[in-house]
Protein backbone atom coordinates (compact mmCIF):
# COMPACT_ATOMS: atom_id res chain seq x y z
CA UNK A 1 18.45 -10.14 4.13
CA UNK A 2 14.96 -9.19 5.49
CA UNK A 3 12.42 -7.04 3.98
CA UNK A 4 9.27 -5.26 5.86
CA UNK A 5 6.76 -4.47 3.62
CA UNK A 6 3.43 -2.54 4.37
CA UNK A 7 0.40 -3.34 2.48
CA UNK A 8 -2.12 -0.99 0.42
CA UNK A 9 -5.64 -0.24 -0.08
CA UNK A 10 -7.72 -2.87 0.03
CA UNK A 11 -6.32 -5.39 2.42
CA UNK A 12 -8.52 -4.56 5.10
CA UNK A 13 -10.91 -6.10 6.09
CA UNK A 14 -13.68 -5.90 8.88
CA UNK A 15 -12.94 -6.17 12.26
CA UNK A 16 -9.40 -7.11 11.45
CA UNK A 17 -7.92 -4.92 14.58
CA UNK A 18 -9.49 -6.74 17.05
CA UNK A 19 -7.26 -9.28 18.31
CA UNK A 20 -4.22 -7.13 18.03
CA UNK A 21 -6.40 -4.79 20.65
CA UNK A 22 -5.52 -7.37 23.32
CA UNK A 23 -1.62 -6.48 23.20
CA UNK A 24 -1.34 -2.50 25.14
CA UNK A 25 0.81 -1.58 23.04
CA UNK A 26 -0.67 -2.14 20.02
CA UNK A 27 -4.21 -0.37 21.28
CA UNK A 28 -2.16 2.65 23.15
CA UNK A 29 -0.30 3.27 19.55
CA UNK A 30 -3.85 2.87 17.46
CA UNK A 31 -5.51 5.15 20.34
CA UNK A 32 -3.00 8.05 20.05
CA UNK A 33 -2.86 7.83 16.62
CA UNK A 34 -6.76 8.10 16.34
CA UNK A 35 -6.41 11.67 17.81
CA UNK A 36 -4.10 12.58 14.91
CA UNK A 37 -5.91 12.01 12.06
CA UNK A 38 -9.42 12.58 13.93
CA UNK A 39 -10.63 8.73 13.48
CA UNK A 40 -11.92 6.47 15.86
CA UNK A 41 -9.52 4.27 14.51
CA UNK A 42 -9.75 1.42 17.11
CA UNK A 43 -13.88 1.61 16.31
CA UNK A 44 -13.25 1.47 12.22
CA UNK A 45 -10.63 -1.65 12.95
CA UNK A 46 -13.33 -3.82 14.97
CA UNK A 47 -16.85 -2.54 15.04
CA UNK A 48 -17.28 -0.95 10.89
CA UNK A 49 -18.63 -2.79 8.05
CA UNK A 50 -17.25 -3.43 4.97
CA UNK A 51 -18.48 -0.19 3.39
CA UNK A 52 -17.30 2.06 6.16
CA UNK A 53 -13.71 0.86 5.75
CA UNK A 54 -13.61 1.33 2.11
CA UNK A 55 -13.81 4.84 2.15
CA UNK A 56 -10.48 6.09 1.26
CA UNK A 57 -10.41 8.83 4.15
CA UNK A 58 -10.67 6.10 6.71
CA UNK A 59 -8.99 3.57 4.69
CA UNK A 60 -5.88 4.74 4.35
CA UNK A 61 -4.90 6.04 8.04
CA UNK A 62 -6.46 2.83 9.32
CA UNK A 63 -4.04 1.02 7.14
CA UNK A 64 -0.69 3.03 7.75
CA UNK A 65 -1.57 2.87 11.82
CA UNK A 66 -2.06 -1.13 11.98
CA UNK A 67 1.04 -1.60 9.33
CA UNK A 68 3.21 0.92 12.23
CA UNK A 69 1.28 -0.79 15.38
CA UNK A 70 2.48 -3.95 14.00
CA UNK A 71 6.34 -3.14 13.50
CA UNK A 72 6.49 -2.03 16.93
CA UNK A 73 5.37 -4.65 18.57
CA UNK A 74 7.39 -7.21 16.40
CA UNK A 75 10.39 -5.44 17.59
CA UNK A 76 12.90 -6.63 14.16
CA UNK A 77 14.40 -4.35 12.18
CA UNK A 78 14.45 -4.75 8.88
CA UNK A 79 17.95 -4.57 6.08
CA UNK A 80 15.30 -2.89 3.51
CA UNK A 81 11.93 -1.29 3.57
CA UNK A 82 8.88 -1.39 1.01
CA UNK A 83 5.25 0.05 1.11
CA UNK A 84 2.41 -0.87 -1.49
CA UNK A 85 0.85 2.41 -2.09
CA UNK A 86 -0.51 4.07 0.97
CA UNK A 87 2.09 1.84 2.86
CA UNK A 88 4.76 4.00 1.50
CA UNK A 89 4.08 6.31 4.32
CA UNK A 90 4.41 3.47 6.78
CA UNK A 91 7.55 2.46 5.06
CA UNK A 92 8.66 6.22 5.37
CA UNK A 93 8.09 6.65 9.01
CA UNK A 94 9.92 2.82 9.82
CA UNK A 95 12.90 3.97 7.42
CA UNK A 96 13.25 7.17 9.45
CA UNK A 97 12.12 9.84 6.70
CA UNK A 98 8.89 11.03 8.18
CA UNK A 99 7.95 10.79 11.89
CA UNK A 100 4.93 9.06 12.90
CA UNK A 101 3.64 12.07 13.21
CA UNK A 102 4.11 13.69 10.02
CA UNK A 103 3.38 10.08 8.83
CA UNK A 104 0.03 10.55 10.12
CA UNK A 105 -0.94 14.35 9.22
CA UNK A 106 0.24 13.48 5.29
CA UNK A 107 -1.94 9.89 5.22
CA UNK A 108 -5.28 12.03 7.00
CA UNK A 109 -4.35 14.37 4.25
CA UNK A 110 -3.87 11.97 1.28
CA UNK A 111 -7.05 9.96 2.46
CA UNK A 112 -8.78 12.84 2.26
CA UNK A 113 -7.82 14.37 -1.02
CA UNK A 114 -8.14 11.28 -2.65
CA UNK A 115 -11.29 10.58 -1.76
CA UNK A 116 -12.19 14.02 -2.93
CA UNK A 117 -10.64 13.32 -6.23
CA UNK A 118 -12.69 10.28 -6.41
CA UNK A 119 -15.82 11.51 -6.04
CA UNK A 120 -15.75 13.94 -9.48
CA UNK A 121 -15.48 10.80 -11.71
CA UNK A 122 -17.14 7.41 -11.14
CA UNK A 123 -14.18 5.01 -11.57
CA UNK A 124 -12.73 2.05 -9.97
CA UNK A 125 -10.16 -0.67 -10.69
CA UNK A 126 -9.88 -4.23 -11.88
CA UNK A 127 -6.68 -6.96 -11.23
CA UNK A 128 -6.27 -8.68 -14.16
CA UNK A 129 -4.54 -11.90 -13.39
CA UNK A 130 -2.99 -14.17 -15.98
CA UNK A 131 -2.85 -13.65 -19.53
CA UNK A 132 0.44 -12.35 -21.80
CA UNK A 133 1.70 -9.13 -19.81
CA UNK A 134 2.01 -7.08 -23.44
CA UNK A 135 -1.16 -7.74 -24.45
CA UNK A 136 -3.03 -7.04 -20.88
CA UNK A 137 -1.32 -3.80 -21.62
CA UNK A 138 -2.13 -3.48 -24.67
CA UNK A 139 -6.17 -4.44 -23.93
CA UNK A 140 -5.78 -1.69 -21.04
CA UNK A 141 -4.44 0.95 -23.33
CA UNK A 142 -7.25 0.50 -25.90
CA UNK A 143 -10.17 1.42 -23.39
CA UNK A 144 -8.18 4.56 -22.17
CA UNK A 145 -7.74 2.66 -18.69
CA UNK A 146 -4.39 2.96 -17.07
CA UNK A 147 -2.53 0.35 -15.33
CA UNK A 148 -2.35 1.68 -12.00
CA UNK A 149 -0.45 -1.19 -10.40
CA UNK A 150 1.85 -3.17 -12.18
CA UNK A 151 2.02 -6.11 -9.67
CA UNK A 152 4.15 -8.64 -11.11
CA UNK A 153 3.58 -12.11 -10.64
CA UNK A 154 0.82 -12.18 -13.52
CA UNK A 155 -1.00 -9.12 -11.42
CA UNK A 156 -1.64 -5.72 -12.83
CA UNK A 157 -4.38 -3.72 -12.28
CA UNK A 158 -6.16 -1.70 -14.46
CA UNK A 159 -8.14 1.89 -13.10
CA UNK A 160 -10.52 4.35 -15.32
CA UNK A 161 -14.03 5.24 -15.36
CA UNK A 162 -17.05 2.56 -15.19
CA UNK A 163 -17.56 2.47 -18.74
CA UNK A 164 -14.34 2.19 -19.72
CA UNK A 165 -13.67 -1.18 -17.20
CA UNK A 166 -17.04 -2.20 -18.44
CA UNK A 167 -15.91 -2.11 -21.93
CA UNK A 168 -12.59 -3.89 -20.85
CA UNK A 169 -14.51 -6.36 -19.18
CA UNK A 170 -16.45 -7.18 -21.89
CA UNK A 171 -13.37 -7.85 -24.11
CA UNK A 172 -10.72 -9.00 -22.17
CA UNK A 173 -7.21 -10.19 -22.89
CA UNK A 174 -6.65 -13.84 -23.93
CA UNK A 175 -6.20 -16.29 -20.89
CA UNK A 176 -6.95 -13.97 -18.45
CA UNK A 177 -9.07 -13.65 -15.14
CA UNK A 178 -10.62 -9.94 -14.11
CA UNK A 179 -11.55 -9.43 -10.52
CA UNK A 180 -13.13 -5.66 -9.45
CA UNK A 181 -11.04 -4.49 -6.52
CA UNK A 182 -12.97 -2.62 -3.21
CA UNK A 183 -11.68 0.61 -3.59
CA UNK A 184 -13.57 3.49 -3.88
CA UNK A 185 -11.59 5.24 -7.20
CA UNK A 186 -9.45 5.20 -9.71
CA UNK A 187 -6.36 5.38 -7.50
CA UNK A 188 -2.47 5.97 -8.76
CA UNK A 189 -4.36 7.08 -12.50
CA UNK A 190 -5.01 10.54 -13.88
CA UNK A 191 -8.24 10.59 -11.81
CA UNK A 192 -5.94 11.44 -8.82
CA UNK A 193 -4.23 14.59 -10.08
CA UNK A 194 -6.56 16.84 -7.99
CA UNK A 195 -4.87 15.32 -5.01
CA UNK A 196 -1.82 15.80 -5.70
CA UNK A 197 -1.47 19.66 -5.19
CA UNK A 198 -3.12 19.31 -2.30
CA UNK A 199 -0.38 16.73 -0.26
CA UNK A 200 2.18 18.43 -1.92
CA UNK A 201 1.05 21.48 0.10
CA UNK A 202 0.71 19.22 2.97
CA UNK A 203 4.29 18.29 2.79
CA UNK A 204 5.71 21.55 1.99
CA UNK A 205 6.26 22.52 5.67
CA UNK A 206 8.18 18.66 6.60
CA UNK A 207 11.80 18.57 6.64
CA UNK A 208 12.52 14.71 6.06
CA UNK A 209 14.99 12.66 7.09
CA UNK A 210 17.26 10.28 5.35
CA UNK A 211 16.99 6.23 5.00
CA UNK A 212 18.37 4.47 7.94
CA UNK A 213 17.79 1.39 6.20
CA UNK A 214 17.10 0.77 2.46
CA UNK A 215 14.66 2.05 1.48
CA UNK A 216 12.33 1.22 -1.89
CA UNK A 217 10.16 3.61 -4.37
CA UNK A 218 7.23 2.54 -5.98
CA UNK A 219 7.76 4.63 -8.69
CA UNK A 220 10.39 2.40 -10.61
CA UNK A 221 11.61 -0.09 -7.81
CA UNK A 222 14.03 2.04 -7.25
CA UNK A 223 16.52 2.33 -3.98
CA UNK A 224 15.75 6.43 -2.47
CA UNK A 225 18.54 7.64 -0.53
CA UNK A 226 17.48 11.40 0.04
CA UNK A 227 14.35 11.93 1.92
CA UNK A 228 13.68 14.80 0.36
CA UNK A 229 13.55 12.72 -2.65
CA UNK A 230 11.20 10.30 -1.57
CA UNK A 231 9.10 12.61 -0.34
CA UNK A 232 8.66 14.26 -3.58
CA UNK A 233 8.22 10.73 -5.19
CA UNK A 234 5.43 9.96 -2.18
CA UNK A 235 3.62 12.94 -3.49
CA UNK A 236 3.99 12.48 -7.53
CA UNK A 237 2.78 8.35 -6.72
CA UNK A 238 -0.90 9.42 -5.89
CA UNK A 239 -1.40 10.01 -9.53
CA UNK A 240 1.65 7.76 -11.05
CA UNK A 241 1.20 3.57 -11.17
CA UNK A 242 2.59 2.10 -8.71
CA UNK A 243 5.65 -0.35 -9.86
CA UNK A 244 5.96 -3.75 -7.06
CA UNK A 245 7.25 -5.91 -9.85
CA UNK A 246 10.11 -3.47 -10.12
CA UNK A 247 10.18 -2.96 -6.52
CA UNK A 248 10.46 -6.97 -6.17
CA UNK A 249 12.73 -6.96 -8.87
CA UNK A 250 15.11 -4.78 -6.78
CA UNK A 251 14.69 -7.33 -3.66
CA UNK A 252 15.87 -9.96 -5.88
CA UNK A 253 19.05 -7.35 -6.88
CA UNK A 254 19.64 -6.58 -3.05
CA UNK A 255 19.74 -10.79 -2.10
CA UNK A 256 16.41 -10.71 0.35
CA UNK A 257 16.06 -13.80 1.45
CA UNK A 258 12.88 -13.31 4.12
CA UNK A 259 9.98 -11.01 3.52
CA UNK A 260 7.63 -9.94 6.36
CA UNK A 261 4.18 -8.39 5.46
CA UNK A 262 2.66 -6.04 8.21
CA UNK A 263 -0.99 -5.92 9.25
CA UNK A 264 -3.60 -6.71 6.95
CA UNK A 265 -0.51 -9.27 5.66
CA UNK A 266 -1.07 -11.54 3.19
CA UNK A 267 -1.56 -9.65 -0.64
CA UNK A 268 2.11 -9.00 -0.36
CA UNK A 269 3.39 -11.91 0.39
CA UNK A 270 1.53 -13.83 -2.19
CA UNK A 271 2.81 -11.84 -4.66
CA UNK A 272 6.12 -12.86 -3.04
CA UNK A 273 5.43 -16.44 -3.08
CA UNK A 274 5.43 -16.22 -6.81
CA UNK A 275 7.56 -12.96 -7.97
CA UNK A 276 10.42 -14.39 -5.27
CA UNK A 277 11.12 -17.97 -5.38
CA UNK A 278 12.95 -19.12 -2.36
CA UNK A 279 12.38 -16.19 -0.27
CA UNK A 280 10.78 -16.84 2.68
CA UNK A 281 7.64 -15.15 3.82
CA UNK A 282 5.40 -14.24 6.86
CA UNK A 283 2.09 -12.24 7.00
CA UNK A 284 1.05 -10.45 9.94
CA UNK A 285 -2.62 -11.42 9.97
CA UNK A 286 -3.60 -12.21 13.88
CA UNK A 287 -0.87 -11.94 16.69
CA UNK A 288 -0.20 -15.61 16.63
CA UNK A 289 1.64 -14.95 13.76
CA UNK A 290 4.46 -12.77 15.56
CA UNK A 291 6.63 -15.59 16.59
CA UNK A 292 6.59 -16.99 12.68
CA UNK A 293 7.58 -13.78 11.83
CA UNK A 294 10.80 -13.20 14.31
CA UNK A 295 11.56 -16.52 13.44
CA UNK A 296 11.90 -16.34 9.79
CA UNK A 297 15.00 -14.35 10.13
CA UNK A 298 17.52 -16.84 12.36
């Protein structure tokens, strides 16, 4: 059983388009998509900096176009579906609930509101890496922070203001390691409530579709079968943690035996490599990495 997953926030990386620009496809999907969310996508995927990409208006629609650009020129289809935060929406429009382009007008939407939301508050976020998972939770919960992602595989991360990761970074839990995450906010915490009314307005006019293939929530791992349902549950998740270790715990339910992580690939199949022993894995980084990936599932 196969799995596509789309990765999150943060997997980017400059100038990480560029040799996927040399397949037509790929750059005629990125170009039209550009015009839909009013990005020079194609310019923030090869010529931007580091900084320019972090900003969570170009962030996110840059991520959701190279996770899409990628499935379609793979050309598999997948037994089950996954997105890590803003890849829900990618995993949305490849399951069939949103088209790609109400994907597109919700993610230019989300980007922006978020970003919004981020810039009332100085916050951020810290993985946290190792260490007993009830008492990283515990050391999270007594600086106010929230754990925004609960990876799995020894990963959560925790999100709140400066001072309070400051604070947690100056006492942190037993045996483990803290790294501060790119990301310009406090993302999937209370931070993002201010965004929330504003995509659910943005979705209030799309009539979704249902799975055509399984189809995961981030919310609790669970298996959507309503689109209408995951919509609601893609709007609630800006402000809610996000859940992969359930959402892997599920793949291990459903018997996947092969993951395959779209562009920026690689933070999802890591997890993988250690959440789901025995599954086999591919991450879309560069094109050569195309035939790995239809490979993996013969």
């Amino acid at each position: 059983m196969l799995v596509i997953a789309a990765p999150g926030q943060g997997a980017q990386t400059p100038g990480f388009l560029a040799p996927w620009l040399e397949i037509p496809e790929f750059r005629d999907r990125i170009s039209a998509w550009s015009e839909i969310v009013g990005l020079d996508l194609i310019a923030y995927g090869t010529t931007a900096d580091a900084d320019e990409i972090r900003d969570t208006a170009v962030a996110q629609p840059l991520l959701v176009a190279a996770a899409l650009a990628a499935y379609d020129v793979l050309g598999v289809t997948p037994d089950l579906v996954a997105g890590h935060s803003v890849g829900e929406l990618a995993a949305a429009a490849i399951a069939g609930v949103l088209t790609r382009e109400e994907a597109f007008g919700l993610v230019r939407e989300r980007g922006q509101a978020m970003a919004k939301a981020a810039a009332v508050t100085e916050t951020g976020m810290l993985a946290v890496l190792g260490g007993a998972e009830d008492e990283v939770l515990a050391a999270i919960a007594g600086q106010g922070l929230t754990p925004a992602n609960i990876n799995g595989a020894g990963q959560i991360v925790a999100g709140g203001t400066l001072e309070q990761l400051d604070a947690f970074k100056a006492d942190p839990p037993a045996k483990a390691r803290l790294i501060p995450l790119s990301v310009a906010g406090a993302f999937h915490t209370v931070h993002m409530s201010p965004a929330v009314d504003q995509l659910r307005q943005a979705a209030a006019g799309i009539k979704p579709g249902d799975p055509a293939v399984k189809l995961l929530s981030n919310s609790d791992g669970a298996l959507v079968a309503a689109g209408s349902d995951f919509v609601d549950r893609l709007v609630k998740q800006v402000a809610n943690p996000v859940r992969w270790d359930a959402c892997m715990a599920t793949m291990a339910a459903e018997g996947v035996t092969a993951m395959i992580e779209l562009l920026p690939g690689g933070t999802l199949t890591g997890l993988a490599r250690r959440g789901l022993p025995g599954v086999k894995t591919v991450a879309l980084k560069t094109p050569d990495n195309l035939d790995a990936a239809r490979e993996v599932i013969k």
